[in-house]
C-alpha atoms as a PDB file:
ATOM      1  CA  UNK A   1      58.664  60.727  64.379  1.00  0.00           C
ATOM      2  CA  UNK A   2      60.919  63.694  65.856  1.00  0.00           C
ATOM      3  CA  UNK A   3      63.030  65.535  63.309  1.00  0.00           C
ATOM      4  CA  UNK A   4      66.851  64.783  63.274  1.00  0.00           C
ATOM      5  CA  UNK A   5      67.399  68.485  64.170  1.00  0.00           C
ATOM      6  CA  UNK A   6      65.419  67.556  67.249  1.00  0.00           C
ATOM      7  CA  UNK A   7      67.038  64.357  68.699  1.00  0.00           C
ATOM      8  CA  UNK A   8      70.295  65.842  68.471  1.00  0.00           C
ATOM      9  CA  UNK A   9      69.741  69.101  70.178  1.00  0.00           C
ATOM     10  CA  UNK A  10      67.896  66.989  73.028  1.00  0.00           C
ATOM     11  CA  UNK A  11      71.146  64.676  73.048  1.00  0.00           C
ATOM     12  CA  UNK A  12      73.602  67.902  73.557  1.00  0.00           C
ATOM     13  CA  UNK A  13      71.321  69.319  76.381  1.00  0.00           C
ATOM     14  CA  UNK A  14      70.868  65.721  78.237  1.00  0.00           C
ATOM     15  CA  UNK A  15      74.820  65.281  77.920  1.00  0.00           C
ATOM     16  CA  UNK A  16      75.601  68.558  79.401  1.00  0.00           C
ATOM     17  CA  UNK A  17      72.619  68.755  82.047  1.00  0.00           C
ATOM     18  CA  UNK A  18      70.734  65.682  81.679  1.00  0.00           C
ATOM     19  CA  UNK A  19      70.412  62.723  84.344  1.00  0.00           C
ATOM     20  CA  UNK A  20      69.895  59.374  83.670  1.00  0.00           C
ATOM     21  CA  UNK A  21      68.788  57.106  86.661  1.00  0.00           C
ATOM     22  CA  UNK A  22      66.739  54.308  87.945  1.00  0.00           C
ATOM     23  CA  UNK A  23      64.182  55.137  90.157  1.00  0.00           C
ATOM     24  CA  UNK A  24      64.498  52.192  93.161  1.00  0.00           C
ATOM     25  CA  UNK A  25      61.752  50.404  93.994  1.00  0.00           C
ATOM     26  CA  UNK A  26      59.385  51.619  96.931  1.00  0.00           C
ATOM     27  CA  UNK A  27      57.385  49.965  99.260  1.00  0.00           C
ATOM     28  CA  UNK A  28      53.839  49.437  98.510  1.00  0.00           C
ATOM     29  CA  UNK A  29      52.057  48.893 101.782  1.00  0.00           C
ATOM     30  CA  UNK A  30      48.148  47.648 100.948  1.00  0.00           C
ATOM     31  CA  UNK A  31      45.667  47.433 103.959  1.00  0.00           C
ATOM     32  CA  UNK A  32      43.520  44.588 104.168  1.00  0.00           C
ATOM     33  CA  UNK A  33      40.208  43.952 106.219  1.00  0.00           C
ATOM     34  CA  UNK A  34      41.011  43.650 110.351  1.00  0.00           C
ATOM     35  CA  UNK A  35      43.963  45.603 109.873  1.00  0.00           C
ATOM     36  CA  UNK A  36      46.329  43.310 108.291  1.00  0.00           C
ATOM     37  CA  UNK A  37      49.014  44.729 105.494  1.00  0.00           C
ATOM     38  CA  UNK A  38      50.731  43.792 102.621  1.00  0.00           C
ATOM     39  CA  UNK A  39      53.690  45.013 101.607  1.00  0.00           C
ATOM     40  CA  UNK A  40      55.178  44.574  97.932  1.00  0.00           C
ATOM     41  CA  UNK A  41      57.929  46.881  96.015  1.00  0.00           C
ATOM     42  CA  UNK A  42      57.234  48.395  93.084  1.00  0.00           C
ATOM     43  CA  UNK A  43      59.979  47.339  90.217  1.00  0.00           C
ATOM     44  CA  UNK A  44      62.475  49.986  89.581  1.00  0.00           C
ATOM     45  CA  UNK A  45      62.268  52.588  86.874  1.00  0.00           C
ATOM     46  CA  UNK A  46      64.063  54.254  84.602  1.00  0.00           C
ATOM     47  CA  UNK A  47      64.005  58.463  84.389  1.00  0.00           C
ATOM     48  CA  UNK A  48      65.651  60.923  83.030  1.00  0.00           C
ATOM     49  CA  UNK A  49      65.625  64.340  84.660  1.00  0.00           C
ATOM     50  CA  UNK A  50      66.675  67.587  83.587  1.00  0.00           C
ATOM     51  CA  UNK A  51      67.712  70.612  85.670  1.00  0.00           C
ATOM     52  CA  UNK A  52      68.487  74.046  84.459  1.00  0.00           C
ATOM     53  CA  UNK A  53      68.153  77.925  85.289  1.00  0.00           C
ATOM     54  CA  UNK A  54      66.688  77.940  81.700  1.00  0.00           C
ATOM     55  CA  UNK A  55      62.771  78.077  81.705  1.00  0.00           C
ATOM     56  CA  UNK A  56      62.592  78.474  78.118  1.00  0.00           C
ATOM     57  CA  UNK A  57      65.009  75.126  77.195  1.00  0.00           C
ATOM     58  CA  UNK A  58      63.398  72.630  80.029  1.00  0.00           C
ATOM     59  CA  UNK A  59      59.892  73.906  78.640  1.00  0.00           C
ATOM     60  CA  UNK A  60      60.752  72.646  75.189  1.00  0.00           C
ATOM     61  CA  UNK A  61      62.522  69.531  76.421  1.00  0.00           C
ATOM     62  CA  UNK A  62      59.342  69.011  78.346  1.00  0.00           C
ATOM     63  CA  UNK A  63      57.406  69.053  75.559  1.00  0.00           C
ATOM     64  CA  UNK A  64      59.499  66.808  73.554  1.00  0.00           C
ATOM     65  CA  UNK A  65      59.361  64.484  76.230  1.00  0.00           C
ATOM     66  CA  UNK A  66      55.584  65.003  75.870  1.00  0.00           C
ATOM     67  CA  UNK A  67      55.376  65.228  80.154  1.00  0.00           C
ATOM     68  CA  UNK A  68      54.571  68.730  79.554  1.00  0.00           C
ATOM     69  CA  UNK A  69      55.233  70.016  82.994  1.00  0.00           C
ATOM     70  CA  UNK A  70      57.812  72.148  84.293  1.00  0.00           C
ATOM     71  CA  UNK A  71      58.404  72.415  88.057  1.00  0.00           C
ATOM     72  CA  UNK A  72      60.804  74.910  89.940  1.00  0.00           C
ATOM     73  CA  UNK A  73      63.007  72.593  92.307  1.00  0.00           C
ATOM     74  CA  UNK A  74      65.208  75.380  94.120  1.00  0.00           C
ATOM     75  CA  UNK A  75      67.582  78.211  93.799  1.00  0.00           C
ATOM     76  CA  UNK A  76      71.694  77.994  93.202  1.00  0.00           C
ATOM     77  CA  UNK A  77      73.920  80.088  95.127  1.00  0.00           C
ATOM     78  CA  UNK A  78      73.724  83.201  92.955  1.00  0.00           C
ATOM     79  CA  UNK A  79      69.622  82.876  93.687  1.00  0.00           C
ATOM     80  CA  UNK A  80      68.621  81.916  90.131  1.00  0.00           C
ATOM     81  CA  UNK A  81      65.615  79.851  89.929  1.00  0.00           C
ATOM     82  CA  UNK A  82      65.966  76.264  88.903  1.00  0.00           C
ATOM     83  CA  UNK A  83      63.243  74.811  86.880  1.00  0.00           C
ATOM     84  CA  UNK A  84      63.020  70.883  86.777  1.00  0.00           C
ATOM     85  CA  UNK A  85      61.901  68.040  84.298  1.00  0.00           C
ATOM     86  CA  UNK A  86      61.537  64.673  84.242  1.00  0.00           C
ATOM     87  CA  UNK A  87      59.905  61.642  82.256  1.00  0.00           C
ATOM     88  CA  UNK A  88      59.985  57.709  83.564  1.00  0.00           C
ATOM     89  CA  UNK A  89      59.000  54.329  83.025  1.00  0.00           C
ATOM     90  CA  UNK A  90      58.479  53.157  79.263  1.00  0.00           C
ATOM     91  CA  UNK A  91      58.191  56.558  77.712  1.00  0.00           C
ATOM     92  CA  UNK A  92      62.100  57.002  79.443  1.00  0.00           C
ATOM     93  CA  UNK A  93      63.363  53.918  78.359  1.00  0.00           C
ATOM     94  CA  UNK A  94      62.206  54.608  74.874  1.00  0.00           C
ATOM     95  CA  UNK A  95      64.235  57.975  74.804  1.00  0.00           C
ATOM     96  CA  UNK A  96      67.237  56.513  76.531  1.00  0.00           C
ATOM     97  CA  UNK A  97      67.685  54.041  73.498  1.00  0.00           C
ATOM     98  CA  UNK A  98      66.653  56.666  71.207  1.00  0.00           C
ATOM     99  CA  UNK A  99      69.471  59.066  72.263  1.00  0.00           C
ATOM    100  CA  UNK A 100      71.976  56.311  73.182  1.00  0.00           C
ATOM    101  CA  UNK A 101      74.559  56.574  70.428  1.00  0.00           C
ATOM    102  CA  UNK A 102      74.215  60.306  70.218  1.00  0.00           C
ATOM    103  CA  UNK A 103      75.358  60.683  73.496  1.00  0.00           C
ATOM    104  CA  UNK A 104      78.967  60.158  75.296  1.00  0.00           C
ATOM    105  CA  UNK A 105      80.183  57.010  77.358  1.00  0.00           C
ATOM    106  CA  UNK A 106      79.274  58.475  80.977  1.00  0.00           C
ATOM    107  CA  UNK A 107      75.317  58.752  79.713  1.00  0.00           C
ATOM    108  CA  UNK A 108      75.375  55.827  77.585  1.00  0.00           C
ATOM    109  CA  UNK A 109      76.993  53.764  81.140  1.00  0.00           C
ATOM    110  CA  UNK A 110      73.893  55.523  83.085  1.00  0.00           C
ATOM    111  CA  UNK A 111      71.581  54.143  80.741  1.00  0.00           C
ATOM    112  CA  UNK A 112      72.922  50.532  80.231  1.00  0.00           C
ATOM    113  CA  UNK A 113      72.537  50.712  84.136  1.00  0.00           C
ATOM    114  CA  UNK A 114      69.109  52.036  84.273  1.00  0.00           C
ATOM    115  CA  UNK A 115      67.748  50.055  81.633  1.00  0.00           C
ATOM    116  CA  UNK A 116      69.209  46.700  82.679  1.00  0.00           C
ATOM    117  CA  UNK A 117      67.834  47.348  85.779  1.00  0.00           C
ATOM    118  CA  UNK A 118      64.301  47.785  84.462  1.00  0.00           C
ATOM    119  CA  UNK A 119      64.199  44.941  82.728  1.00  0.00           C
ATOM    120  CA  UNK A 120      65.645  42.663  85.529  1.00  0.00           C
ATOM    121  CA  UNK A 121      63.848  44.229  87.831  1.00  0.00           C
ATOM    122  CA  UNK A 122      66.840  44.505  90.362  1.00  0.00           C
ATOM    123  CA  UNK A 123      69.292  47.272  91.148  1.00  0.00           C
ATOM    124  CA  UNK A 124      72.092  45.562  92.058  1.00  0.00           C
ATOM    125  CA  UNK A 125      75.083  46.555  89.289  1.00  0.00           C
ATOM    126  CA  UNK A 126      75.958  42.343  88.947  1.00  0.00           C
ATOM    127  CA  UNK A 127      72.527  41.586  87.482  1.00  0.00           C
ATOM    128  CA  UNK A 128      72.919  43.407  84.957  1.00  0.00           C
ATOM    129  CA  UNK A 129      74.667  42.049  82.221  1.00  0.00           C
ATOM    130  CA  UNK A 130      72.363  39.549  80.521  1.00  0.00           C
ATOM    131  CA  UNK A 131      69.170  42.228  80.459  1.00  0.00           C
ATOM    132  CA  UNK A 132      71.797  44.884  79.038  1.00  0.00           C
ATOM    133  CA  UNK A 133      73.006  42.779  75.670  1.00  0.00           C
ATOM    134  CA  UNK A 134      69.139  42.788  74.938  1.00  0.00           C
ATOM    135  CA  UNK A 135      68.564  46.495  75.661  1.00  0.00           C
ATOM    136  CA  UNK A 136      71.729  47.658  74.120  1.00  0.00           C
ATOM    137  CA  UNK A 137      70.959  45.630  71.230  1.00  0.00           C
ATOM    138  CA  UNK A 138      67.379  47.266  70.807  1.00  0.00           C
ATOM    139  CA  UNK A 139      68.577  50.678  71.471  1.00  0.00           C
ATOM    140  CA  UNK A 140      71.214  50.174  68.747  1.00  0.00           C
ATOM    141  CA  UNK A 141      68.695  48.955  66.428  1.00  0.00           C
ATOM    142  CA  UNK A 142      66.006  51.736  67.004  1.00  0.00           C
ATOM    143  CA  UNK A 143      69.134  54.085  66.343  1.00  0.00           C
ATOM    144  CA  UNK A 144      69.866  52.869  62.868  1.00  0.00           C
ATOM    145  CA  UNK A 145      66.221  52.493  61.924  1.00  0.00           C
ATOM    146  CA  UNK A 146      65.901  56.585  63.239  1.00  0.00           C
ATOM    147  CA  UNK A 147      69.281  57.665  61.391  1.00  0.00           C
ATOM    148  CA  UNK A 148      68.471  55.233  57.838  1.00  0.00           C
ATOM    149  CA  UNK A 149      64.468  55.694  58.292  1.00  0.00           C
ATOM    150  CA  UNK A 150      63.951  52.241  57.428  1.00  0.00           C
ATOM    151  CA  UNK A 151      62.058  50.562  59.932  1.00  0.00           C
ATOM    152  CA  UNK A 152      61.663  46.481  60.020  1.00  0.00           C
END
């Protein structure tokens, strides 16, 4: 389990330069024998990414995150290099309800969005609403059980 100290420093960088999204689902095109295709779409996914100038911060998110790699994704205007993070799937949707009610309304709307979206698997907003209750319910559970360390 990650110290207190740790969760809420991760919440204060996500809310300030943190991104919570769903990844839409992509194409899978499978080749059969005499040339014939299938094509399915992957579900969508949840991720959080983080972008900063800071190698030092998105290296120790990274390793929270346990992804452990940190990419360079660019330069801003003043030339400083940008250095990228980013985690998906289950192992995001576990830290999006871990960090939900330590972070402000904006993130906690991304992540009602990206999670209901996972679990419908659709990305349209009006699907939503059912598959959020759950997850919002779970994430407010696994918050409790972090803050009170009682687990049930």
């Amino acid at each position: 389990m990650r110290a207190a100290v740790d969760l809420a420093w991760l919440a204060g960088i996500l809310e300030g330069e943190g991104s919570f999204q769903i990844m839409k689902a992509r194409p899978i095109v499978r080749r059969r024998a005499f040339g014939a295709e299938r094509t399915t779409f992957s579900s969508p996914l949840p991720k959080i990414i983080l972008r900063m100038t800071d190698r030092d911060v998105v290296a120790r998110v990274s390793e929270l995150f346990g992804v452990g790699t940190v990419t360079v994704s660019g330069r801003t205007q003043t030339r400083k290099t940008v250095y990228h993070c980013a985690v998906a799937g289950a192992n995001a949707a576990g830290w999006m309800m871990t960090l939900y009610l330590r972070l402000g309304q904006r993130r906690r709307s991304q992540i009602r969005r990206a999670l209901a979206s996972w679990q419908t698997g659709k990305t349209h907003r009006y699907h939503v609403t059912r598959a959020w209750n759950q997850a919002s319910d779970r994430a407010e559970r696994l918050s409790r059980q972090m803050e009170t360390g009682v687990w049930v």
